[in-house]
Protein backbone atom coordinates (compact mmCIF):
# COMPACT_ATOMS: atom_id res chain seq x y z
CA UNK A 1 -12.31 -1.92 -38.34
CA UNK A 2 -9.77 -3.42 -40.70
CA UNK A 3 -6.15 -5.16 -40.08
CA UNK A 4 -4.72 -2.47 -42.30
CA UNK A 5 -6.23 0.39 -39.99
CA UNK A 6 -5.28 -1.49 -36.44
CA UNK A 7 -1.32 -2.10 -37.78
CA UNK A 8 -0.81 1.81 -38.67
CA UNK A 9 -2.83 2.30 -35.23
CA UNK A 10 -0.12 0.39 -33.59
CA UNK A 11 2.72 1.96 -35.68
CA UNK A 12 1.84 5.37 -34.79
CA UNK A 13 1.45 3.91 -30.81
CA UNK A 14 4.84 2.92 -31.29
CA UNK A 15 6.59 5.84 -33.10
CA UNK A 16 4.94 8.36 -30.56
CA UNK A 17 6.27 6.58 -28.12
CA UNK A 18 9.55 5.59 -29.12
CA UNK A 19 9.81 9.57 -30.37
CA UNK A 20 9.18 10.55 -27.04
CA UNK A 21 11.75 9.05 -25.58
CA UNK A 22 14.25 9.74 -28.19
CA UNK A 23 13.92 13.36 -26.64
CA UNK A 24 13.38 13.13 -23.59
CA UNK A 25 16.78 14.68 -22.49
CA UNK A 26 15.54 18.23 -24.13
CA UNK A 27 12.65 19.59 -21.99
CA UNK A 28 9.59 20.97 -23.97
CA UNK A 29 10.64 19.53 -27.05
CA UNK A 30 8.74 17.05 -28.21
CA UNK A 31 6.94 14.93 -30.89
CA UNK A 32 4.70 13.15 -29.48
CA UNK A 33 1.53 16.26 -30.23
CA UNK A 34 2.92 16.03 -34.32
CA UNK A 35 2.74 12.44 -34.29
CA UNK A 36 -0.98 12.09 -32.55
CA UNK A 37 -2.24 15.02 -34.88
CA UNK A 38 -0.76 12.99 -37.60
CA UNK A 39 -2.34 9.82 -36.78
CA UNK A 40 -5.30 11.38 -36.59
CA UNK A 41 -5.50 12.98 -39.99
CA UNK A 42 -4.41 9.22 -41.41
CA UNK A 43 -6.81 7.96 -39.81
CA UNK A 44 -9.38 9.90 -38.81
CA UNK A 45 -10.14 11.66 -36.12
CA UNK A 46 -11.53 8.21 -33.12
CA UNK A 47 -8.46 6.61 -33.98
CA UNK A 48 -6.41 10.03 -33.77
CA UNK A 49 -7.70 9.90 -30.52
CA UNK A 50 -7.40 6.31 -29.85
CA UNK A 51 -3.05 6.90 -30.17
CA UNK A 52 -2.77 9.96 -28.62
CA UNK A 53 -4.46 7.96 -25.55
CA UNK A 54 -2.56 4.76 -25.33
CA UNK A 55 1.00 6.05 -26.33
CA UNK A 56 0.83 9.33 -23.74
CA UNK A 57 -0.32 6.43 -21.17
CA UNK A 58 2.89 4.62 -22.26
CA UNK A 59 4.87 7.64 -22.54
CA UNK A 60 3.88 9.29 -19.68
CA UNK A 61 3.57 5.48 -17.26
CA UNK A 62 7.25 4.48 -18.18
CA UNK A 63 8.95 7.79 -18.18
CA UNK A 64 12.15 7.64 -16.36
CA UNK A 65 11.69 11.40 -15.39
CA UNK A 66 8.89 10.69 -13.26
CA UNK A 67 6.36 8.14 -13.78
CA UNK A 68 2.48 9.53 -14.59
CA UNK A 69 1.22 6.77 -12.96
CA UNK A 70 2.66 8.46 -9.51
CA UNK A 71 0.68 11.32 -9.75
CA UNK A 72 -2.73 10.53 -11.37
CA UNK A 73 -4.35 14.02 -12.04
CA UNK A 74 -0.97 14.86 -14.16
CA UNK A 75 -1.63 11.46 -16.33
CA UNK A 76 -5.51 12.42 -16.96
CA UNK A 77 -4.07 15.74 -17.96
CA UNK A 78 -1.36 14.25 -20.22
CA UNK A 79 -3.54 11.42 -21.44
CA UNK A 80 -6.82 13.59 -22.31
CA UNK A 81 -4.58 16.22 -24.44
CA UNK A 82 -2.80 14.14 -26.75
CA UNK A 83 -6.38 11.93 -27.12
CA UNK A 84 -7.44 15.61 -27.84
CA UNK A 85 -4.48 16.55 -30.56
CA UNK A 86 -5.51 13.47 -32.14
CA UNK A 87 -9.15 13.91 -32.60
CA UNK A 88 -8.22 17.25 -34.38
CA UNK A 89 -5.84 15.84 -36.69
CA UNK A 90 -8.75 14.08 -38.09
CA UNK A 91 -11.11 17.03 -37.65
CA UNK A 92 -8.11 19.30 -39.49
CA UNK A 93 -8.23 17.09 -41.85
CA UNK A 94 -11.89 16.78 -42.68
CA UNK A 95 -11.33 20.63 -42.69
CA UNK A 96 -9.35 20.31 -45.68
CA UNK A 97 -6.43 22.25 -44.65
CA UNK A 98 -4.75 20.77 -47.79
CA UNK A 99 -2.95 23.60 -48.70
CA UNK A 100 -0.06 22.26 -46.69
CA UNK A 101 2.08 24.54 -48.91
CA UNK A 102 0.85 28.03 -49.01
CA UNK A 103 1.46 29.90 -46.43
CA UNK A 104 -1.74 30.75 -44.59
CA UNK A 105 -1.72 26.42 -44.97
CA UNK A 106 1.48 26.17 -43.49
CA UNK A 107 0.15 29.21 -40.44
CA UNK A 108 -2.48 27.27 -39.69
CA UNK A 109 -0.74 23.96 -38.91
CA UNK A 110 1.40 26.37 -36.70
CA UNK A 111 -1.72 27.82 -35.33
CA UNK A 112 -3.25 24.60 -34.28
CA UNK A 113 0.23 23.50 -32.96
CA UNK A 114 0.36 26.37 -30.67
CA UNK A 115 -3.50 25.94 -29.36
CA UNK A 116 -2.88 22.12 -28.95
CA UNK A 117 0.42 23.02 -26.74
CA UNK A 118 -1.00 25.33 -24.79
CA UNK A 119 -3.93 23.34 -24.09
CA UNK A 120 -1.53 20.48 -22.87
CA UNK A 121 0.84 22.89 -21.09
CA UNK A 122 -2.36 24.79 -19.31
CA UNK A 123 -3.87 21.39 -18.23
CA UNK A 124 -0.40 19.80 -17.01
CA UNK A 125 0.48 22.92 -15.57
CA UNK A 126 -3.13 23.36 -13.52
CA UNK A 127 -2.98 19.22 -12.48
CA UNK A 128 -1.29 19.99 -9.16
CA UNK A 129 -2.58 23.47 -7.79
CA UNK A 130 -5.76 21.85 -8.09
CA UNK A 131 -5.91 18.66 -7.18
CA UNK A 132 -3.78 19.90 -4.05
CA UNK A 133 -6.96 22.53 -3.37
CA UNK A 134 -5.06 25.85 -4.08
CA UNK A 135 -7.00 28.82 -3.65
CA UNK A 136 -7.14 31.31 -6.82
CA UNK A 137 -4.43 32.76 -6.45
CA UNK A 138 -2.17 30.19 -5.61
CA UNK A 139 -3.33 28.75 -9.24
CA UNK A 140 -3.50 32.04 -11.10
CA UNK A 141 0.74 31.53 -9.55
CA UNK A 142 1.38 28.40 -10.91
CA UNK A 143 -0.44 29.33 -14.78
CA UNK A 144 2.35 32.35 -14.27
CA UNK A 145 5.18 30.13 -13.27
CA UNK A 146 4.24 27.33 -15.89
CA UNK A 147 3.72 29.97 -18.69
CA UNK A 148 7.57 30.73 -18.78
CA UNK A 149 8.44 27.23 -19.12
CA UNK A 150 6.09 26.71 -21.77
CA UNK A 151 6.98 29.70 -23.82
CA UNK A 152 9.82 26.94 -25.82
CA UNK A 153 7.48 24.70 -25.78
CA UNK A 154 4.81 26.45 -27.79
CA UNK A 155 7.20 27.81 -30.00
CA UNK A 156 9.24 24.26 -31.03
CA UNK A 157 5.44 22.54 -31.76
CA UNK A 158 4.51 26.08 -33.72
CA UNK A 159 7.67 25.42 -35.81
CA UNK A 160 7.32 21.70 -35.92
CA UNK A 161 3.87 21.73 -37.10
CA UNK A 162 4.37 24.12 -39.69
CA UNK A 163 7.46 23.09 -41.50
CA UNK A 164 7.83 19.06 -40.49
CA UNK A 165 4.08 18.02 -40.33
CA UNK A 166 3.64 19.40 -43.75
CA UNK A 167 6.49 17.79 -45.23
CA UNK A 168 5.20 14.35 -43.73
CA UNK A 169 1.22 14.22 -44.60
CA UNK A 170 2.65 15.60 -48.30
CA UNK A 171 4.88 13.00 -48.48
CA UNK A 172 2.32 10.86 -47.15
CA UNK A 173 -0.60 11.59 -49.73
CA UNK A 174 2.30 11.62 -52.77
CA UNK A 175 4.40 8.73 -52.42
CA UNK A 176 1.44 6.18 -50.52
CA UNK A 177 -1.38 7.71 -52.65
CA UNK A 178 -3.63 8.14 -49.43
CA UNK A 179 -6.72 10.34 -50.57
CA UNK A 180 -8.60 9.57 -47.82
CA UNK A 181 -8.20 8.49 -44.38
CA UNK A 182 -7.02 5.22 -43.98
CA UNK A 183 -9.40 2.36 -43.55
C-alpha cells in the first residue's frame, strides 16, 4: 500500500462525505453511490470498498436527519451497500467498460447505477420490517411503500451515472494520464 494510494483513499472519504451533505436537503438525491463507484474504479475494487465503508459510516453516523448510529440494522444496510458500489467500480472497471462514450457505454453506467440504487434502497428499505420481526406481509408492505420513494432515487443515480460519472473517469484518464488503477 503506497502514500499516493492512502491520500486519494482519504480524498474520496472526504468528498463522499462532504458531497453528501452538500445535498442533504433534497431527499434521494445523492452522490455519495457515484463517488464510491468512482473510487473504486481509481483504485480498484478493496479500496472501492474500503470508501464506500468509512464515508457511509461518517455520512450516515453524523447525519443531522437522523443519526445511523441510532438505529444499527439501517447503518449495516447503509454501510454494506456503498462498501458494495465500491467494490464494483473496481470490478466495472476491470470489465473494461471504457467506452464511456458510446452509448451502450454510457447505458451501462446507467444500468449499474440503477442496480446499485436499488440494492441500497431494497436493503435500507427492508432494515426495519425485519429487524422489528414483521411477518411477510407486513415486509412485502414496506418493499411497496419504499418502492415509491425510491422511484427518484433510481432515476437521479441512472442519470448521474450515465452522463456525470463518464465525464469524470474521462477526464480522469485524459488530463491525470491514469491507465491503470492507482497504486
Amino acid at each position: 500500500m503506497t502514500t499516493r494510494r492512502i491520500a486519494y483513499t482519504g480524498m474520496f472519504i472526504a468528498l463522499a462525505v462532504a458531497l453528501g451533505f452538500t445535498l442533504i436537503v433534497i431527499p434521494n438525491l445523492e452522490l455519495v453511490t457515484a463517488t464510491a463507484f468512482i473510487s473504486g474504479w481509481l483504485l480498484g475494487p478493496w479500496f472501492g470498498a474500503l470508501v464506500g465503508f468509512i464515508s457511509e459510516t461518517i455520512f450516515s453516523g453524523l447525519n443531522p436527519i437522523g443519526s445511523g448510529f441510532l438505529f444499527f440494522p439501517l447503518l449495516i444496510a447503509q454501510v454494506f451497500s456503498m462498501a458494495f458500489a465500491g467494490f464494483i467500480g473496481g470490478i466495472a472497471r476491470r470489465g473494461q467498460i471504457m467506452f464511456l462514450s458510446s452509448w451502450t457505454g454510457l447505458l451501462a453506467l446507467a444500468g449499474v447505477g440503477v442496480l446499485l440504487t436499488a440494492i441500497y434502497d431494497l436493503l435500507t428499505t427492508l432494515a426495519y420490517p425485519i429487524a422489528a420481526g414483521f411477518s411477510g406481509l407486513q415486509i412485502w408492505t414496506m418493499i411497496a411503500a419504499g418502492s415509491v420513494l425510491s422511484i427518484f432515487h433510481i432515476l437521479s443515480n441512472a442519470a448521474i451515472f450515465a452522463i456525470i460519472v463518464p465525464g469524470i473517469l474521462k477526464a480522469v484518464h485524459s488530463q491525470l494520464g491514469v491507465t491503470e488503477v492507482i497504486r
